[in-house]
PDB file of N, CA and C in Angstrom:
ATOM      1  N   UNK A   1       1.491 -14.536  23.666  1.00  0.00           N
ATOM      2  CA  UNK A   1       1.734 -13.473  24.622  1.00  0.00           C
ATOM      3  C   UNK A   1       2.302 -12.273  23.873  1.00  0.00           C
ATOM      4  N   UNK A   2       2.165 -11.297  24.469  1.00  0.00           N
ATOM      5  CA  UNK A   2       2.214  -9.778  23.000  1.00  0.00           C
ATOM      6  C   UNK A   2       3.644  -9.498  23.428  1.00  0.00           C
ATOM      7  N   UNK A   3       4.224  -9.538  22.491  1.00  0.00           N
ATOM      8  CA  UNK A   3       5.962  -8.610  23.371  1.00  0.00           C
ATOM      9  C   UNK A   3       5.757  -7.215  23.198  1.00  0.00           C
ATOM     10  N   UNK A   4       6.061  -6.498  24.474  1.00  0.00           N
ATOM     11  CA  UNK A   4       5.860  -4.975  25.127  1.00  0.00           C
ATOM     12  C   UNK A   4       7.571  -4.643  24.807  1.00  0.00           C
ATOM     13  N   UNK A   5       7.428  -3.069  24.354  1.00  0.00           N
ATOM     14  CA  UNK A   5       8.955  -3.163  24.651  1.00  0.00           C
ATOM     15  C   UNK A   5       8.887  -1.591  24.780  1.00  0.00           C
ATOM     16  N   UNK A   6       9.548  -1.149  25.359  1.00  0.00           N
ATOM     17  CA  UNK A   6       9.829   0.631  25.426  1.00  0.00           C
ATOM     18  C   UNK A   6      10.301   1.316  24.031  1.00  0.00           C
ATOM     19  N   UNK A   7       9.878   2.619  24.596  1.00  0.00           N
ATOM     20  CA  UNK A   7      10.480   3.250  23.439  1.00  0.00           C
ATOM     21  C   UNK A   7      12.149   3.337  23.709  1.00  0.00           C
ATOM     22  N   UNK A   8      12.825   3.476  24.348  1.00  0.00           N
ATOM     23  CA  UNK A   8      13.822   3.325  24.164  1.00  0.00           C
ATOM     24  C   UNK A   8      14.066   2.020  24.322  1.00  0.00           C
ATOM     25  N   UNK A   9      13.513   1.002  24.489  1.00  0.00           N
ATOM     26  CA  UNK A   9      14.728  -0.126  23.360  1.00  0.00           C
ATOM     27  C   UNK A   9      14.133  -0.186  22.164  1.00  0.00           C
ATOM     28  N   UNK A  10      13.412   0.125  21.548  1.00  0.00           N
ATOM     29  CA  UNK A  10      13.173   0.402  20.365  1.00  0.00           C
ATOM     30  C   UNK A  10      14.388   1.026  19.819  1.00  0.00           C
ATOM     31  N   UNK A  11      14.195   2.489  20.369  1.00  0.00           N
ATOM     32  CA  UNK A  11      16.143   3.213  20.073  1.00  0.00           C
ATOM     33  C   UNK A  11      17.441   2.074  19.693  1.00  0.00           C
ATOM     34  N   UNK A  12      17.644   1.514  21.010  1.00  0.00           N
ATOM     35  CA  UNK A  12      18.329   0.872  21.675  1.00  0.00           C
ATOM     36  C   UNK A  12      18.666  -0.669  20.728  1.00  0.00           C
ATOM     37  N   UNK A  13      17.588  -1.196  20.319  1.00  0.00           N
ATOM     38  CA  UNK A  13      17.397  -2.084  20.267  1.00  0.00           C
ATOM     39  C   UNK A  13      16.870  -2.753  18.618  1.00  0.00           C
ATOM     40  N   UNK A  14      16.946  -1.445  17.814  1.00  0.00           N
ATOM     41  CA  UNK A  14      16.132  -1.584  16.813  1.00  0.00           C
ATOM     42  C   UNK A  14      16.200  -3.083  16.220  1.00  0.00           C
ATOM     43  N   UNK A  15      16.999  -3.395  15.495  1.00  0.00           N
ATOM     44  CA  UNK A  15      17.697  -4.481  14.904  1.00  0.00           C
ATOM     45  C   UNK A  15      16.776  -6.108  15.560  1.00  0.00           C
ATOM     46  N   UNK A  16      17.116  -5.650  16.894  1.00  0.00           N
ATOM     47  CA  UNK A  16      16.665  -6.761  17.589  1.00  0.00           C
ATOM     48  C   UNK A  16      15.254  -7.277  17.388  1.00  0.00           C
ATOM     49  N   UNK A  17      14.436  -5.809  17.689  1.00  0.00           N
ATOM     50  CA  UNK A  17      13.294  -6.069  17.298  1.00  0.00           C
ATOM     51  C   UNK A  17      12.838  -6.612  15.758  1.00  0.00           C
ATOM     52  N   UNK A  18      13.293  -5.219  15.088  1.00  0.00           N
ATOM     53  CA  UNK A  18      13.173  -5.895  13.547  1.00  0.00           C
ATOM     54  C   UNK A  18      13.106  -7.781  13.321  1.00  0.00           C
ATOM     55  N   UNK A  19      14.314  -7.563  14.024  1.00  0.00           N
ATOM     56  CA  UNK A  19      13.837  -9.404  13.506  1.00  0.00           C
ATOM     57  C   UNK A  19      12.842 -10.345  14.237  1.00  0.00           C
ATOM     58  N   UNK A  20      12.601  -9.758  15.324  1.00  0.00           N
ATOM     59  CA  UNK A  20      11.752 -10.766  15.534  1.00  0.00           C
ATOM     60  C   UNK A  20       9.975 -10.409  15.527  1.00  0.00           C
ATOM     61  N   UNK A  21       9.953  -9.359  14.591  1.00  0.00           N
ATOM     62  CA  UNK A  21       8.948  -9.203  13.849  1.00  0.00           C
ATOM     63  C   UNK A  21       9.094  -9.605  12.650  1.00  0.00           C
ATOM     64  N   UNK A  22       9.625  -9.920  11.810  1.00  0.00           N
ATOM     65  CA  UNK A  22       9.875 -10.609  11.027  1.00  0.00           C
ATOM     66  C   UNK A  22       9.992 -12.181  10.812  1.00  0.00           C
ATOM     67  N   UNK A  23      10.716 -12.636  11.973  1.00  0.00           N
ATOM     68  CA  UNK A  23      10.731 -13.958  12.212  1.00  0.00           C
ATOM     69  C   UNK A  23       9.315 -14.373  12.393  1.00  0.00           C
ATOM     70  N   UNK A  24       8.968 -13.602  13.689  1.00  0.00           N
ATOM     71  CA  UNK A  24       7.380 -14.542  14.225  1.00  0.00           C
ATOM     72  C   UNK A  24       5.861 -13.722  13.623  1.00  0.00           C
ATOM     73  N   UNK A  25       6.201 -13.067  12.708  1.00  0.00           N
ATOM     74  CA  UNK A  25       4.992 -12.375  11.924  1.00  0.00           C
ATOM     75  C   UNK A  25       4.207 -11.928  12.993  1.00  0.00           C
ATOM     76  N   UNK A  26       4.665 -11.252  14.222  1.00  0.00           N
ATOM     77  CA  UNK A  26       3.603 -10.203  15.628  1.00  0.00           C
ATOM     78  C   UNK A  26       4.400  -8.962  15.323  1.00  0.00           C
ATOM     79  N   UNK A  27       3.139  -8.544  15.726  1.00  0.00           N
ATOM     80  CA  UNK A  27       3.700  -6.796  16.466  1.00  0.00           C
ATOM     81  C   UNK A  27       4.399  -6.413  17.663  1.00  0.00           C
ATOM     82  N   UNK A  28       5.111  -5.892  17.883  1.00  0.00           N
ATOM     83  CA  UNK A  28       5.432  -5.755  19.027  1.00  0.00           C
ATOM     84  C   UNK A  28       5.046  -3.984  19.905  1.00  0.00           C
ATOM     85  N   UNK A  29       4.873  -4.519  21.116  1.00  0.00           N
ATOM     86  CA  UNK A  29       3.976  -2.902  20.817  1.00  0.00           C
ATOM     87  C   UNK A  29       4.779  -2.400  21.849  1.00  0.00           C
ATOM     88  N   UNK A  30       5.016  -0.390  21.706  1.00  0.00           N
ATOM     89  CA  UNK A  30       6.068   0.087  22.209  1.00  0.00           C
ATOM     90  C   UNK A  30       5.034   1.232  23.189  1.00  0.00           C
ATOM     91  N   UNK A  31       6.005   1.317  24.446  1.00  0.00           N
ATOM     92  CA  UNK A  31       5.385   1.965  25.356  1.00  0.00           C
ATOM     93  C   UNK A  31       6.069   3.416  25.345  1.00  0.00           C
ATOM     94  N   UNK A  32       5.447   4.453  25.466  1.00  0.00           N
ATOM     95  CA  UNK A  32       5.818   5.630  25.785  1.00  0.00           C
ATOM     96  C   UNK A  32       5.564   6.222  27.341  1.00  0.00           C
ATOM     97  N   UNK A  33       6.615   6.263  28.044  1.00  0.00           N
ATOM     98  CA  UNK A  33       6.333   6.843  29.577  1.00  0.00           C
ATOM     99  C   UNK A  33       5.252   5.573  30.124  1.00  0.00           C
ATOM    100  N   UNK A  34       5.320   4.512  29.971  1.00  0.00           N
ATOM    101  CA  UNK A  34       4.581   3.091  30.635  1.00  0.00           C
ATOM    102  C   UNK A  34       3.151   3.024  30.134  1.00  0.00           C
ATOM    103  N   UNK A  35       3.003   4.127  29.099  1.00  0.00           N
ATOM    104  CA  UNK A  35       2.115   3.575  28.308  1.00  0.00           C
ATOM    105  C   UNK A  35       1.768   3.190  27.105  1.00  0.00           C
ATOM    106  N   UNK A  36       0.869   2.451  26.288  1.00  0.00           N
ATOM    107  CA  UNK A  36       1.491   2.222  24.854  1.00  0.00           C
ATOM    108  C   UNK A  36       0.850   3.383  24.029  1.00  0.00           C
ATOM    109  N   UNK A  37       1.744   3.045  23.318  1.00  0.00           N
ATOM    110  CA  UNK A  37       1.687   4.175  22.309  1.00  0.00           C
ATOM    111  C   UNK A  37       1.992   3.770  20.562  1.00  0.00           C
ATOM    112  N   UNK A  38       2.536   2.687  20.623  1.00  0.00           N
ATOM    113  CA  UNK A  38       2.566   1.914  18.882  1.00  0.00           C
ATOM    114  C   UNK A  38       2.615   0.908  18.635  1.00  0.00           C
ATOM    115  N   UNK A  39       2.367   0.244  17.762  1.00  0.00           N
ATOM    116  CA  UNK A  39       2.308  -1.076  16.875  1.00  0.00           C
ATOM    117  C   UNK A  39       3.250  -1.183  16.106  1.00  0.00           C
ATOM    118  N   UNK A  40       4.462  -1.908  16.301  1.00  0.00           N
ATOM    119  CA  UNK A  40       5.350  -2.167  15.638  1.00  0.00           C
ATOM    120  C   UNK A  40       5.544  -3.617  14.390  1.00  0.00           C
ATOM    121  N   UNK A  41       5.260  -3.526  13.654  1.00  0.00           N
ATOM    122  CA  UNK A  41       5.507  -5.184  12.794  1.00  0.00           C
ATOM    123  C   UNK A  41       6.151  -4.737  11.518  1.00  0.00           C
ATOM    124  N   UNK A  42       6.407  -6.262  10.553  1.00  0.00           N
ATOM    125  CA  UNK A  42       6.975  -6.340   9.270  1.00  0.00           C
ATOM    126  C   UNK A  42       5.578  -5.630   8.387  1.00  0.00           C
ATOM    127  N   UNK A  43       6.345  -5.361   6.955  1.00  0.00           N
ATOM    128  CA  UNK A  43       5.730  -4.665   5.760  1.00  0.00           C
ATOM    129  C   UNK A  43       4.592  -5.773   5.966  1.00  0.00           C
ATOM    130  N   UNK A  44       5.830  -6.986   6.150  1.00  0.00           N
ATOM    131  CA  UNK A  44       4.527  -8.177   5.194  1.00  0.00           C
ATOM    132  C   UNK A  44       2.947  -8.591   6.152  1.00  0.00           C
ATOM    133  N   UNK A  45       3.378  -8.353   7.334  1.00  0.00           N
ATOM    134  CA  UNK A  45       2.355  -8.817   8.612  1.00  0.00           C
ATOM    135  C   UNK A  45       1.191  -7.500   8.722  1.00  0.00           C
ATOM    136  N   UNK A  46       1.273  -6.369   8.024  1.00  0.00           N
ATOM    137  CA  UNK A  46       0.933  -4.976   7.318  1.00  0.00           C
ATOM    138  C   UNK A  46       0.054  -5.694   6.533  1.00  0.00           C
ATOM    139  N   UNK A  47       0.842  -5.847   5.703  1.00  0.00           N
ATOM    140  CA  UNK A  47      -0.181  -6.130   4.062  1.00  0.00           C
ATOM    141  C   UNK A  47      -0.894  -6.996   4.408  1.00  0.00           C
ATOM    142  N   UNK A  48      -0.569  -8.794   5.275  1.00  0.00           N
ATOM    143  CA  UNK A  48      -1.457  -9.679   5.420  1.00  0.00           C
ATOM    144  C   UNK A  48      -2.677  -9.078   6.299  1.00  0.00           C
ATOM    145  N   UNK A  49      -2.437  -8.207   7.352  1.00  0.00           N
ATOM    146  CA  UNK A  49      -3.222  -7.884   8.195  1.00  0.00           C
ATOM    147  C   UNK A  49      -4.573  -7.183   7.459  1.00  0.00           C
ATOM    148  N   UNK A  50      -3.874  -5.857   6.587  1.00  0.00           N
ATOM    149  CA  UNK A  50      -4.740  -4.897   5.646  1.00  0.00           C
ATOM    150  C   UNK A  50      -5.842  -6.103   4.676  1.00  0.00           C
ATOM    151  N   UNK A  51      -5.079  -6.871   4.031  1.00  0.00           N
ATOM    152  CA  UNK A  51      -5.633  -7.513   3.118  1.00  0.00           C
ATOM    153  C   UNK A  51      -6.448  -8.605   3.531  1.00  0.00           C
ATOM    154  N   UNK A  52      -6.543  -8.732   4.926  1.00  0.00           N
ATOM    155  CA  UNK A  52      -7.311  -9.519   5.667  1.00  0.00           C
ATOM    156  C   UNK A  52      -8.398  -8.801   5.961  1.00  0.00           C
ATOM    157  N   UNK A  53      -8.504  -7.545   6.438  1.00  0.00           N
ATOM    158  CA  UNK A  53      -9.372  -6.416   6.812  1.00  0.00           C
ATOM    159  C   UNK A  53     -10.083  -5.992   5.932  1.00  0.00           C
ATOM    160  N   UNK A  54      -9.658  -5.524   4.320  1.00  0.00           N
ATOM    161  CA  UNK A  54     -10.330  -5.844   3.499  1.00  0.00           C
ATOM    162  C   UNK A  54     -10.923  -6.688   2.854  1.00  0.00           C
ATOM    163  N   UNK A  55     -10.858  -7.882   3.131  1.00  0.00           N
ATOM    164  CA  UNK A  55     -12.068  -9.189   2.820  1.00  0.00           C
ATOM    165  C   UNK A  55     -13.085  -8.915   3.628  1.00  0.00           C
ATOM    166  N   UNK A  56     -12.998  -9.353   5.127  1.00  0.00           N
ATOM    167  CA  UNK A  56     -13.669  -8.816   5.970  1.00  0.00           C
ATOM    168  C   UNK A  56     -14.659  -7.683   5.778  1.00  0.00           C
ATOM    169  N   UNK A  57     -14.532  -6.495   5.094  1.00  0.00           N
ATOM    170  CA  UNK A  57     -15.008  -5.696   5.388  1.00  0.00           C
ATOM    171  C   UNK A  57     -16.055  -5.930   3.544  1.00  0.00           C
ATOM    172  N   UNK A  58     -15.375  -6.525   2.395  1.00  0.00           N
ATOM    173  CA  UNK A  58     -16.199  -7.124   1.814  1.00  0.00           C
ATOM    174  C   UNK A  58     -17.620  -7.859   2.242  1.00  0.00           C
ATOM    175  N   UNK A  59     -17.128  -8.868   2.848  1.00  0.00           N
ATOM    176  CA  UNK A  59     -17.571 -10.048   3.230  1.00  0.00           C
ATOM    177  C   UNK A  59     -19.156  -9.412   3.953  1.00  0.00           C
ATOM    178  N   UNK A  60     -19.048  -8.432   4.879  1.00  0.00           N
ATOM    179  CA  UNK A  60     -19.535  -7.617   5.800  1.00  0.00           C
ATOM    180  C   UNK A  60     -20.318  -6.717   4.636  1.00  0.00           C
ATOM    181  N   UNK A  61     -20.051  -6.557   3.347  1.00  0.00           N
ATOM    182  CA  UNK A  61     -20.870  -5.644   2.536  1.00  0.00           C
ATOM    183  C   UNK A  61     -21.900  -6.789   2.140  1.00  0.00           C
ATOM    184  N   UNK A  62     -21.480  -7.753   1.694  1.00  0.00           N
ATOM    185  CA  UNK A  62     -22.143  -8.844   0.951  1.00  0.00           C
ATOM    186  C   UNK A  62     -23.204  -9.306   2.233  1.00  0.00           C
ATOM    187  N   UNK A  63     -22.966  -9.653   3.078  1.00  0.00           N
ATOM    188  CA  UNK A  63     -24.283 -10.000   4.000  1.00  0.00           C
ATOM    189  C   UNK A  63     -25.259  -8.913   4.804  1.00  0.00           C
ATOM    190  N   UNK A  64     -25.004  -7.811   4.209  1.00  0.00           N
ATOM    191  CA  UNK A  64     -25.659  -6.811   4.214  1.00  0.00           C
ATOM    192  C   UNK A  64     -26.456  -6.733   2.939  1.00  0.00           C
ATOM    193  N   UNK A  65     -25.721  -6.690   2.350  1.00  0.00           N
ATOM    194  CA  UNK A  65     -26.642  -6.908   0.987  1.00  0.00           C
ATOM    195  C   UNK A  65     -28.009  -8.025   1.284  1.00  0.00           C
ATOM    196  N   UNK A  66     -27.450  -8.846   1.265  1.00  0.00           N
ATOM    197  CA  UNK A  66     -28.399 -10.462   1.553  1.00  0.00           C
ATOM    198  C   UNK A  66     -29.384  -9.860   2.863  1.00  0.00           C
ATOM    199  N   UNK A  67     -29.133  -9.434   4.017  1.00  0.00           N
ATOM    200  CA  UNK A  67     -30.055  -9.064   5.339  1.00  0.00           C
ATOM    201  C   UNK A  67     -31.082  -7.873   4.760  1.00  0.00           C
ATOM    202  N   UNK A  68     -30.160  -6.702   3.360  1.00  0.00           N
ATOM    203  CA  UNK A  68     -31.423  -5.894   2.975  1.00  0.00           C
ATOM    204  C   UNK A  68     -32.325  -6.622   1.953  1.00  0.00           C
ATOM    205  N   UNK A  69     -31.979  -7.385   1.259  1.00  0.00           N
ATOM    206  CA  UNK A  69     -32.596  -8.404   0.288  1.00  0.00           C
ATOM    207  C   UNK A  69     -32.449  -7.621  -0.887  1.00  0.00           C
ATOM    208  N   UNK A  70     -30.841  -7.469  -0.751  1.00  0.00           N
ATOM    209  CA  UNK A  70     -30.233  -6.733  -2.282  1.00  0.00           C
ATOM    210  C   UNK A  70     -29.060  -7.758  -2.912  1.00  0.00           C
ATOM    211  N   UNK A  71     -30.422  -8.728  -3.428  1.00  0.00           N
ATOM    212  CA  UNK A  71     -30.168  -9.982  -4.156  1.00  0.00           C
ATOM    213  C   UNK A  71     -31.059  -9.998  -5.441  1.00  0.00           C
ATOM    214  N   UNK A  72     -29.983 -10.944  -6.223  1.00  0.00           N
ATOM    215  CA  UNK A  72     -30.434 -11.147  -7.640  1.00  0.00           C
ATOM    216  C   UNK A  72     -30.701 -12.735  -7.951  1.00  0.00           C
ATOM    217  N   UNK A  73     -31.757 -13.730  -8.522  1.00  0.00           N
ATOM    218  CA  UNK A  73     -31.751 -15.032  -8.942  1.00  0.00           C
ATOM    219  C   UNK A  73     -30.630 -15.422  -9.504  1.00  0.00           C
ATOM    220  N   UNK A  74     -29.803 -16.278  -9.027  1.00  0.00           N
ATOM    221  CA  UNK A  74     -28.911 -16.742  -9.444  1.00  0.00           C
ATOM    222  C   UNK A  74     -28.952 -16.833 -11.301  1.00  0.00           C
ATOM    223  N   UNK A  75     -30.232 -17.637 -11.848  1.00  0.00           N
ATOM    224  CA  UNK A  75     -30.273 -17.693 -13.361  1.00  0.00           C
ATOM    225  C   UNK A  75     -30.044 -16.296 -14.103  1.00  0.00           C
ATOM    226  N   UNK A  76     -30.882 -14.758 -13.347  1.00  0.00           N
ATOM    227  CA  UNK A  76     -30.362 -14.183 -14.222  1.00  0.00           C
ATOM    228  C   UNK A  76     -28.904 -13.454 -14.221  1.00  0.00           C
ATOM    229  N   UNK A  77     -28.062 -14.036 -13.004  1.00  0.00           N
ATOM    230  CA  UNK A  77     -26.910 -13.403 -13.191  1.00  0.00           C
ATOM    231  C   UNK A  77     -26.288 -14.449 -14.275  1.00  0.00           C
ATOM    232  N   UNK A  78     -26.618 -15.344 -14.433  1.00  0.00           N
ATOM    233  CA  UNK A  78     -25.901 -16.597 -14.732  1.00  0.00           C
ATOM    234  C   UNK A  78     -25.985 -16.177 -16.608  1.00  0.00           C
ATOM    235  N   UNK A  79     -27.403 -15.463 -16.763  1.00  0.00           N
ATOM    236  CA  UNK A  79     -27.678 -15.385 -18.043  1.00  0.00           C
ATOM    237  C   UNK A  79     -26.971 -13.903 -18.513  1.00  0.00           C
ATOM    238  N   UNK A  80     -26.752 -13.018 -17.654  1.00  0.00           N
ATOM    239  CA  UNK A  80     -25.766 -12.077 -18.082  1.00  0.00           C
ATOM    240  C   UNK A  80     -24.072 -12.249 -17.807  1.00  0.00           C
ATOM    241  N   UNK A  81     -23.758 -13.127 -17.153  1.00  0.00           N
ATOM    242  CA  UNK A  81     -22.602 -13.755 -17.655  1.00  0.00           C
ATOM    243  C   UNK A  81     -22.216 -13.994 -18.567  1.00  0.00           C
ATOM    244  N   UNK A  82     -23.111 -15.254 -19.541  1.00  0.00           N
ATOM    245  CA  UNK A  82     -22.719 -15.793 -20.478  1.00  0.00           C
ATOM    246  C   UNK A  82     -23.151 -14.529 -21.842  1.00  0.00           C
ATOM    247  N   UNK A  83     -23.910 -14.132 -21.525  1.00  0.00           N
ATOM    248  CA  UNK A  83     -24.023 -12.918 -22.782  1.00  0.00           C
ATOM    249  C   UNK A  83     -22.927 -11.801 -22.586  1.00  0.00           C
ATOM    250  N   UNK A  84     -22.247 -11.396 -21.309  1.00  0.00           N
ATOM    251  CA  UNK A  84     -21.389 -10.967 -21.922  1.00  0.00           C
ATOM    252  C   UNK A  84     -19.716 -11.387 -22.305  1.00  0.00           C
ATOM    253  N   UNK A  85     -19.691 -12.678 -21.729  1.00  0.00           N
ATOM    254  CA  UNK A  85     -18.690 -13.327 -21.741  1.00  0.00           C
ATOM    255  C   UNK A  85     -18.673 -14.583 -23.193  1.00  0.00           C
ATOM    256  N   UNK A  86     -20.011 -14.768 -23.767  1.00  0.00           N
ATOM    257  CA  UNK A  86     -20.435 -15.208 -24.896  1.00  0.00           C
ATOM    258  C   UNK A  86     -19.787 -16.964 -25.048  1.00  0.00           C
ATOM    259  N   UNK A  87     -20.229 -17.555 -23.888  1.00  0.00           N
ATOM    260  CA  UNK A  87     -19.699 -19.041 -23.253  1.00  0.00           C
ATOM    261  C   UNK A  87     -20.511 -19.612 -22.354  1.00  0.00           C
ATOM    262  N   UNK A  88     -21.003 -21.113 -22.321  1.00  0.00           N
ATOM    263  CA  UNK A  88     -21.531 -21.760 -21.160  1.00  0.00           C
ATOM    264  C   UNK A  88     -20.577 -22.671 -20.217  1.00  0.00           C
TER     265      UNK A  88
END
């Protein structure tokens, strides 16, 4: 369930919140005049989120690749590996 909280207990309340974005790794999202208006979370629930979004959005290049048929035979990547890495 998402915790809603105003902008003034945000004010009010900072501390409080802080931790329990921290504790339970959510956002908590803040309303301005009863409507929302921000996304509140930790650095770290940030970075996991971002760094989740960027796989994703990898992931999403790579099967694009494969749907345009901007693919290579596995052997000859396999054979420019080892030539430039000079190892089997």
């Amino acid at each position: 369930m998402p915790k809603i909280r105003s902008s003034a207990d945000l004010r009010n309340n900072y501390n409080e919140i802080s931790t329990f974005c921290h504790d339970y790794a959510e956002p908590v999202f803040i309303t301005k005049n009863g409507k929302g208006d921000l996304a509140v979370m930790s650095i770290e629930t940030y970075e996991a989120l971002t760094s989740r979004f960027e796989l994703y959005v990898k992931l999403q290049e790579g099967l694009d690749d494969v749907a345009a048929g901007r693919t290579r035979p596995w052997k000859d990547v396999k054979a420019e590996l080892l030539n430039h890495w000079g190892r089997e």
